[in-house]
Protein backbone atom coordinates (compact mmCIF):
# COMPACT_ATOMS: atom_id res chain seq x y z
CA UNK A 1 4.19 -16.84 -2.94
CA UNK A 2 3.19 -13.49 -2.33
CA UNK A 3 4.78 -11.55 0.63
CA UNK A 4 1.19 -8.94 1.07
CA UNK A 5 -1.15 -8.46 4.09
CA UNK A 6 -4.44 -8.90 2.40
CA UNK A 7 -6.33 -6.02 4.56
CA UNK A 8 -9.62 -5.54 5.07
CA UNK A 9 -12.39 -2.98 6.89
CA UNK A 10 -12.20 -5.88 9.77
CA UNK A 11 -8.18 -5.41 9.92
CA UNK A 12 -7.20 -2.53 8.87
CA UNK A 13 -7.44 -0.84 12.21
CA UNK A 14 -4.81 -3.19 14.17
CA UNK A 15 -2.60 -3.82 10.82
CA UNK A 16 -2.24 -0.22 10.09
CA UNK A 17 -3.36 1.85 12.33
CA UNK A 18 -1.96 0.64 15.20
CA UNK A 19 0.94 -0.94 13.34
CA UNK A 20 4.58 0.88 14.65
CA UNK A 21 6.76 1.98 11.62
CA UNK A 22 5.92 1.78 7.94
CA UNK A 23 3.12 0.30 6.26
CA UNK A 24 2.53 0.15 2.20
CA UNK A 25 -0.90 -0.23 1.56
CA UNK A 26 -1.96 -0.96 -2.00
CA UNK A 27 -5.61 0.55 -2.55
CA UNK A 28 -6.69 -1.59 -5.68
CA UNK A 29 -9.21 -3.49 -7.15
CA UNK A 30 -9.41 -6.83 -9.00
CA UNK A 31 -10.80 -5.60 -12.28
CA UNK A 32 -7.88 -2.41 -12.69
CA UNK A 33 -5.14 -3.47 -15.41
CA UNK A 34 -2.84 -1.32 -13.93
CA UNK A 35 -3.56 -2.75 -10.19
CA UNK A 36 -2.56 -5.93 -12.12
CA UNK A 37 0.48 -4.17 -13.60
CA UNK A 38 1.74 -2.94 -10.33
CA UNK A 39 1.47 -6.24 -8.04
CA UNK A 40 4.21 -8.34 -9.14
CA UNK A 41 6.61 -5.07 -8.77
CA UNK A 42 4.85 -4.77 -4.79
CA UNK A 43 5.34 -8.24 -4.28
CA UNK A 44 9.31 -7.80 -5.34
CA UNK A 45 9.40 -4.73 -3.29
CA UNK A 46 7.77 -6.71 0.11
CA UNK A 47 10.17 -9.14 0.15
CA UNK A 48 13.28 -6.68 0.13
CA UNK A 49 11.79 -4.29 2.90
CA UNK A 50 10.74 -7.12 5.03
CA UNK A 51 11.66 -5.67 8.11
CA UNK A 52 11.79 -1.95 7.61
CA UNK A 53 7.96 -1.79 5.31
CA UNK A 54 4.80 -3.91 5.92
CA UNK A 55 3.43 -3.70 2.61
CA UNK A 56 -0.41 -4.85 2.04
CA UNK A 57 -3.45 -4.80 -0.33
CA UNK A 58 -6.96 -3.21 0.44
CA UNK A 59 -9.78 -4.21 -2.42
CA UNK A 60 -11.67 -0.71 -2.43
CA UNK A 61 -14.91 -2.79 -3.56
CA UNK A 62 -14.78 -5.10 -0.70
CA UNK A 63 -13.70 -2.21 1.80
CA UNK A 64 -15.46 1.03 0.13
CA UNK A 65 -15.42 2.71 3.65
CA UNK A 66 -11.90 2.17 4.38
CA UNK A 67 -11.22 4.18 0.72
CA UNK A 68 -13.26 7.21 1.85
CA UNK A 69 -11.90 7.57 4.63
CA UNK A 70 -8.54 8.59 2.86
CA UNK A 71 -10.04 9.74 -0.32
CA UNK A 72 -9.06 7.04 -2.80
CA UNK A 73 -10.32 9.05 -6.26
CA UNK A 74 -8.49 6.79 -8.40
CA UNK A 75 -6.81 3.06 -8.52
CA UNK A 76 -4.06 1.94 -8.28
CA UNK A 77 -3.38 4.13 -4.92
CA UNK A 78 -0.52 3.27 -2.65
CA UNK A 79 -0.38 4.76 0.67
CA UNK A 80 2.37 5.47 3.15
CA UNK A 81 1.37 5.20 6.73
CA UNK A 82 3.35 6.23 9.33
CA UNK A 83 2.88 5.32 12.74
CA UNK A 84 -0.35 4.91 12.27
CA UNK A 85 -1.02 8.38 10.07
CA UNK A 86 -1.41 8.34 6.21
CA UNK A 87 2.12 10.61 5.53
CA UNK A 88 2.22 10.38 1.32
CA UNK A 89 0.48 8.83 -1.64
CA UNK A 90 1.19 7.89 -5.00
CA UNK A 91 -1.88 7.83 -7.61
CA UNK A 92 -1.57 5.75 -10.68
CA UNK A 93 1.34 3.41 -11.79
CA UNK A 94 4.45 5.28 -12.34
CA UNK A 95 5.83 1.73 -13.60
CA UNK A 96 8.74 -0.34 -11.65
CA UNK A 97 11.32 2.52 -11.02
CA UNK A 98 8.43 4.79 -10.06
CA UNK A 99 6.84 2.71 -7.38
CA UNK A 100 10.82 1.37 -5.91
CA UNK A 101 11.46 5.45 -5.79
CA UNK A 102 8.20 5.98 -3.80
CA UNK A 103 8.92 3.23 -1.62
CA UNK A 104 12.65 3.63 -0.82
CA UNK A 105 11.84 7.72 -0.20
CA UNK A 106 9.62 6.79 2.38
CA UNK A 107 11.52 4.20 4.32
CA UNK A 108 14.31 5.93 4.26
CA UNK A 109 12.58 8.54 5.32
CA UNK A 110 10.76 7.09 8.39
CA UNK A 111 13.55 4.72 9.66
């Protein structure tokens, strides 16, 4: 069972942007291996900061908009949101280690 928000250009205003604390938004699309790669380790990673992270997934084909807005160049993206405010990024998939480090810096950070 997976533990994401699936966003959307319809959502994304009241799950993020108005969302208090930290929110994890995966910037991915269906057809990118290493958006494939990098789910499994989110979905791990959602369940353990339930609580202190919302953690969820925004197709950039279904909301292209949404990934201009923030200049998405490249998938997999994950964003860091902050009250609201996009506060770091992480471009690619650093594998397991790479994306728990990103993750634990910034809700440690923002607690």
């Amino acid at each position: 069972m997976s533990n994401f928000k699936k966003l959307e250009e319809a959502t994304f205003e009241t799950e993020v942007l108005q969302s208090e604390g930290v929110v994890l938004v995966d910037f991915y699309a269906d057809w990118c291996g290493p958006c494939k790669m990098m789910a499994p380790v989110l979905d791990q990673i959602a369940g353990e900061f339930d609580g202190r992270v919302k953690v969820g997934k925004l197709d950039v084909d279904s909301s292209p908009a949404i990934a201009m807005r923030y200049g998405i160049m490249g998938i997999p993206t994950l964003g860091i949101f902050q009250d609201g405010k996009l506060v770091d990024r992480l471009v690619g998939y650093p594998g397991p280690g790479g994306v728990r480090a990103f993750v634990e810096k910034n809700a440690a950070a923002k607690v």
